[in-house]
Protein backbone atom coordinates (compact mmCIF):
# COMPACT_ATOMS: atom_id res chain seq x y z
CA UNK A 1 -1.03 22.10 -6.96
CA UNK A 2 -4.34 21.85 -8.79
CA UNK A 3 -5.79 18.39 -10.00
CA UNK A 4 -6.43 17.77 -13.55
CA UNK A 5 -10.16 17.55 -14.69
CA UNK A 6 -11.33 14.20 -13.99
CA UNK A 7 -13.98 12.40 -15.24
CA UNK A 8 -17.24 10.65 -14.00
CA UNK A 9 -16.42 8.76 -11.12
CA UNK A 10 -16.55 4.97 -11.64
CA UNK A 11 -16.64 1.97 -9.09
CA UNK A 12 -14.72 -1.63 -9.73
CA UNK A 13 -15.90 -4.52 -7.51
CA UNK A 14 -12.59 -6.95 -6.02
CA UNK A 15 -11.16 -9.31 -8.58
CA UNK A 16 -12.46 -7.23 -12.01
CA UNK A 17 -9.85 -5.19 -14.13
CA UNK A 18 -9.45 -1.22 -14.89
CA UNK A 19 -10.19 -1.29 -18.59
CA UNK A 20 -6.81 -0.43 -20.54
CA UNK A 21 -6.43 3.20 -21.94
CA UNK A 22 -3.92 4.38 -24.64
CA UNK A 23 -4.16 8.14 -24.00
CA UNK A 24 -5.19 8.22 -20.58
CA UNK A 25 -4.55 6.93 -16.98
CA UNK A 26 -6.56 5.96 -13.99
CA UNK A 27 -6.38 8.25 -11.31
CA UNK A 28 -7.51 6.02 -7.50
CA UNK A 29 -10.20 7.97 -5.14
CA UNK A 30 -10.32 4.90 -2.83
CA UNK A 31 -9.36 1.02 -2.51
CA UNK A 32 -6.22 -0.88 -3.60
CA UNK A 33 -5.23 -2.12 -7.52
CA UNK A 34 -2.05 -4.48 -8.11
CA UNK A 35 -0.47 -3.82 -11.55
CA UNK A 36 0.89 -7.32 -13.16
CA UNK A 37 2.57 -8.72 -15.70
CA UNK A 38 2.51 -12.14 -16.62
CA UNK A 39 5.40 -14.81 -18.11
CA UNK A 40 5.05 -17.69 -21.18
CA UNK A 41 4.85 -20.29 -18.42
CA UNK A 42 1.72 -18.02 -16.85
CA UNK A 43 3.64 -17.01 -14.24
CA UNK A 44 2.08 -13.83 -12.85
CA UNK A 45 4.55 -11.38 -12.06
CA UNK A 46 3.34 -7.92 -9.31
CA UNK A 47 4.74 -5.32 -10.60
CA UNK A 48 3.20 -2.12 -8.42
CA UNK A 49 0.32 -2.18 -6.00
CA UNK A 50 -1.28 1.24 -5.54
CA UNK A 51 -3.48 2.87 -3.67
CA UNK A 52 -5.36 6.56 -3.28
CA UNK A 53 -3.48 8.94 -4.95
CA UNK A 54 -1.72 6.92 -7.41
CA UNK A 55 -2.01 6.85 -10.64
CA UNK A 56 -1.90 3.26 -13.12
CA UNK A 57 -2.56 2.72 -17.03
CA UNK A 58 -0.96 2.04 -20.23
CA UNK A 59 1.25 5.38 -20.55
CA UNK A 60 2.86 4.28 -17.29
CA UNK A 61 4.15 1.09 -18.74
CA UNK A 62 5.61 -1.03 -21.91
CA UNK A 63 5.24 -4.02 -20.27
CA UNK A 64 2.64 -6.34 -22.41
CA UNK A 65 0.69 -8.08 -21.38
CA UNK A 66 -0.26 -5.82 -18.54
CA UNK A 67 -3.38 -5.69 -16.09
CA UNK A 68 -4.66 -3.34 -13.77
CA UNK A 69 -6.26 -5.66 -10.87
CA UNK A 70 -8.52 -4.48 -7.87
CA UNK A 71 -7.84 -5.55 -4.85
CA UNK A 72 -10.65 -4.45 -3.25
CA UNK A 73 -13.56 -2.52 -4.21
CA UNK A 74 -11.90 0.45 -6.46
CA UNK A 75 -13.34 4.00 -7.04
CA UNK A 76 -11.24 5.67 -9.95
CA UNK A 77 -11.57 8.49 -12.47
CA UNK A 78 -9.93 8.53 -15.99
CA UNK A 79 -8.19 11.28 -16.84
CA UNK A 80 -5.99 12.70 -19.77
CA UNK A 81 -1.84 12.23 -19.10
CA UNK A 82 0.15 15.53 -19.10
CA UNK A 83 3.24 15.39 -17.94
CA UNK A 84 4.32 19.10 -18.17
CA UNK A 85 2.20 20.70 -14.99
CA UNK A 86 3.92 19.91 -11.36
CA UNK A 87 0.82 18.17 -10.03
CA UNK A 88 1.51 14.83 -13.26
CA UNK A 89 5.37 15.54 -12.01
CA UNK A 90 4.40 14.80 -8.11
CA UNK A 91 2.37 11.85 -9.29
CA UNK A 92 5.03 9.98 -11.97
CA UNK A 93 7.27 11.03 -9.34
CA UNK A 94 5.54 8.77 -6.32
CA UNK A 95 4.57 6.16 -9.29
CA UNK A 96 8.48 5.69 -9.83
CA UNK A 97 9.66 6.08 -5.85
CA UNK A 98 6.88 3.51 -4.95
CA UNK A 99 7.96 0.96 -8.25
CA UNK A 100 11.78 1.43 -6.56
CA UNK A 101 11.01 0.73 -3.04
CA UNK A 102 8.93 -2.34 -4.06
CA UNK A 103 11.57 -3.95 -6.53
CA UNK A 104 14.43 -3.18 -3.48
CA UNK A 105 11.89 -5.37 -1.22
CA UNK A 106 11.68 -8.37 -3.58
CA UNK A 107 15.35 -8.35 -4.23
CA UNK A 108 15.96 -9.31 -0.42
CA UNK A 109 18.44 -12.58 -0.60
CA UNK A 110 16.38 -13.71 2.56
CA UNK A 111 12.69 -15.38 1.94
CA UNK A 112 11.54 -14.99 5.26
CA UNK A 113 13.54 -11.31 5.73
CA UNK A 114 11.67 -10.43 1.88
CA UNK A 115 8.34 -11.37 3.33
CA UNK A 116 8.40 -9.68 6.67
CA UNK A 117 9.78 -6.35 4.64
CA UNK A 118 6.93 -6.39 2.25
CA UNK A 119 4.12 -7.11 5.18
CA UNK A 120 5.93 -3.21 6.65
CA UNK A 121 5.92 -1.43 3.44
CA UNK A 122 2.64 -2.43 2.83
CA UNK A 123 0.92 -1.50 6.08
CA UNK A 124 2.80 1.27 5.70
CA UNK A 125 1.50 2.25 2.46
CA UNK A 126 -2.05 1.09 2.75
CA UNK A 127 -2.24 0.48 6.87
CA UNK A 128 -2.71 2.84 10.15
CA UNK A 129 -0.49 2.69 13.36
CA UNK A 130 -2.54 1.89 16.74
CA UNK A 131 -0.29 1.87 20.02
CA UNK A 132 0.07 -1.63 19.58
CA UNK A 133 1.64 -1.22 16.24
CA UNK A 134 1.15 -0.58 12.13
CA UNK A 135 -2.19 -2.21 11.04
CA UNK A 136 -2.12 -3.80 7.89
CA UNK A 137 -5.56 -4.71 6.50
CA UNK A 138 -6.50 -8.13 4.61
CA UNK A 139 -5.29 -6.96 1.36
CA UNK A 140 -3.24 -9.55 -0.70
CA UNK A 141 -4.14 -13.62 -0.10
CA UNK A 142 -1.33 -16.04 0.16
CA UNK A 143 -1.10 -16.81 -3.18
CA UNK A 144 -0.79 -12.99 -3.77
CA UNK A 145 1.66 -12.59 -1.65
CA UNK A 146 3.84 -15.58 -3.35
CA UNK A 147 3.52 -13.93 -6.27
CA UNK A 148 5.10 -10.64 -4.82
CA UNK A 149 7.56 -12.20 -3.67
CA UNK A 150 8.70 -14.82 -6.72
CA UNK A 151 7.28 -18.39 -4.15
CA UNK A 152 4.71 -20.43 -3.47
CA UNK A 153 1.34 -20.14 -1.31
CA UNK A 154 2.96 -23.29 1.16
CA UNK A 155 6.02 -21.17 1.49
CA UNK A 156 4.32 -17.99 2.40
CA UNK A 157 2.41 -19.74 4.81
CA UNK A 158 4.84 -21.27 6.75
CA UNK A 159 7.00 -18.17 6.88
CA UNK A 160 3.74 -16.53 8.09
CA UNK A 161 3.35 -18.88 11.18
CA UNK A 162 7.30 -18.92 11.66
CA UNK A 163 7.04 -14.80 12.06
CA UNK A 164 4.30 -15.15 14.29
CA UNK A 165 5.66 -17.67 16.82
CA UNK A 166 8.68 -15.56 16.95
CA UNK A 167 6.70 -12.39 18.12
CA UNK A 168 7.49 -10.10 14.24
CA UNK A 169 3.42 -9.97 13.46
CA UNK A 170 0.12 -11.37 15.15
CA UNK A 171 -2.70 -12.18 13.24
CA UNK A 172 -6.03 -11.95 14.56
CA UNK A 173 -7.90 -14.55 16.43
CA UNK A 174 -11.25 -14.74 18.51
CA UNK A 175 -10.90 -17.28 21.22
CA UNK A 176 -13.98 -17.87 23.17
CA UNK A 177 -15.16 -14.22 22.00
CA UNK A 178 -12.22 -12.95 23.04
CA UNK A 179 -9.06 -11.23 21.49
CA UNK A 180 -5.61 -11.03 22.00
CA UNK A 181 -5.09 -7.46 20.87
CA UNK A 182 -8.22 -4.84 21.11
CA UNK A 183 -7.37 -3.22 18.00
CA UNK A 184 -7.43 -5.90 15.72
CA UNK A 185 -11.24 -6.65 17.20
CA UNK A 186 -13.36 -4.88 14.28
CA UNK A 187 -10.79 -6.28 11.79
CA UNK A 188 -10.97 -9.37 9.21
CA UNK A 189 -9.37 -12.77 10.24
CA UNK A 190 -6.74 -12.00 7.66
CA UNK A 191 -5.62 -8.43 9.46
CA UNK A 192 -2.19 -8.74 10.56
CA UNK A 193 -0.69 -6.28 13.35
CA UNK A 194 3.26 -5.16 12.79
CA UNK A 195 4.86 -4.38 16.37
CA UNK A 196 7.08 -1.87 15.66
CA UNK A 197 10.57 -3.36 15.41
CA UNK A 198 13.86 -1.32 16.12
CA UNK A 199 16.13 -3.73 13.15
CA UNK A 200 13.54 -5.31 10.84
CA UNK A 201 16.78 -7.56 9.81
CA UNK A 202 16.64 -9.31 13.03
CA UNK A 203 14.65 -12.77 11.70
C-alpha cells in the first residue's frame, strides 16, 4: 500500500496543539497526541490517544469543541483525506478499532480494574516488552489519566500505589543508586513496568 503525498514535515513541542484542518488530517511520524473534547462544566473528556501511524483532525470527528494535544514532542505531516484508496481504508480502519478498544476500557464497572486495563493497552500501544514485562513510558500525568478514566488525580493515585503493593505494576525507583528492575534504569521516574499477568481481572 503506497502512502499519500505528505507535506513538509513539522515538529510540535509537549503541551501545544495540532492546528485544526477542514480538508485535511494529520498524519504522526513520531511521539504521542491525545484527542479531547471538553463539557459546559470544563470537564475535559479523552477521546483517542494516538501514536505513529495514526491519523487525527477535523474530518475524523463532529465532536466540537475538539483539540488535538501532544503528549510529547510530535513530528506530523498534513496531508489531504481520501478515503477511496486501501492505504486511507487501513488507517480509518485502525482510527475506529483503536476509538473501540479505548471506549470498552473506560466502560469497566471497576475503578481500579478500568485503570490497570488502560495502563496494558497503553504500553501496549505506545510501550516495548523486556523479559521483565511490557514497558510503558511516562506518557499521561495523573491528572491525565483521571481524565481517561472519568476521576480524580487523588483517586488515580491511590489506585496507583494499591496496584503496586499488590505486585500488578512497579514503578521505578533509585535507592541508594540502585534499582529494583534493570530495565527500568535509563527510564523516567514516571515509567511504569506491566508484569505480564495471565487474568488481568484478578484485582
Amino acid at each position: 500500500m503506497s502512502r499519500p503525498q505528505l507535506s513538509i514535515l513539522q515538529t510540535f513541542g509537549p503541551k501545544t496543539s495540532l492546528p485544526p484542518l477542514c480538508d485535511r488530517v494529520w498524519l504522526i511520524e513520531q511521539g504521542i497526541v491525545r484527542s479531547l473534547t471538553w463539557n459546559a462544566e470544563g470537564q475535559v473528556i479523552t477521546v483517542g490517544l494516538w501514536g505513529q501511524g495514526d491519523i487525527v483532525g477535523l474530518p475524523l470527528t463532529r465532536l466540537s469543541p475538539y483539540q488535538m494535544e501532544c503528549l510529547t514532542s510530535v513530528m506530523v505531516t498534513e496531508v489531504v483525506f481520501h478515503s477511496q484508496t486501501r492505504y486511507w481504508q487501513t488507517l480509518l480502519l485502525n482510527h475506529l478499532w483503536y476509538s473501540q478498544e479505548l471506549f470498552r476500557v473506560v466502560q469497566i464497572p471497576c475503578l481500579a480494574e478500568r485503570l490497570l486495563h488502560l495502563l496494558h493497552w497503553l504500553a501496549d500501544r505506545f510501550g516495548h516488552q523486556t523479559p521483565e514485562g511490557r514497558l510503558l513510558p511516562p506518557l499521561l500525568t495523573h491528572q491525565q489519566l483521571s481524565e481517561v478514566l472519568g476521576s480524580s488525580r487523588v483517586t488515580v493515585t491511590r489506585l496507583l500505589n494499591t496496584l503496586e503493593r499488590q505486585g500488578q505494576l512497579v514503578r521505578f525507583r533509585k535507592r541508594r543508586g540502585e534499582t529494583k528492575h534493570r530495565y527500568l534504569a535509563s527510564e523516567s521516574s514516571r515509567a511504569i513496568l506491566l508484569p505480564d499477568l495471565k487474568q488481568l481481572a484478578q484485582l
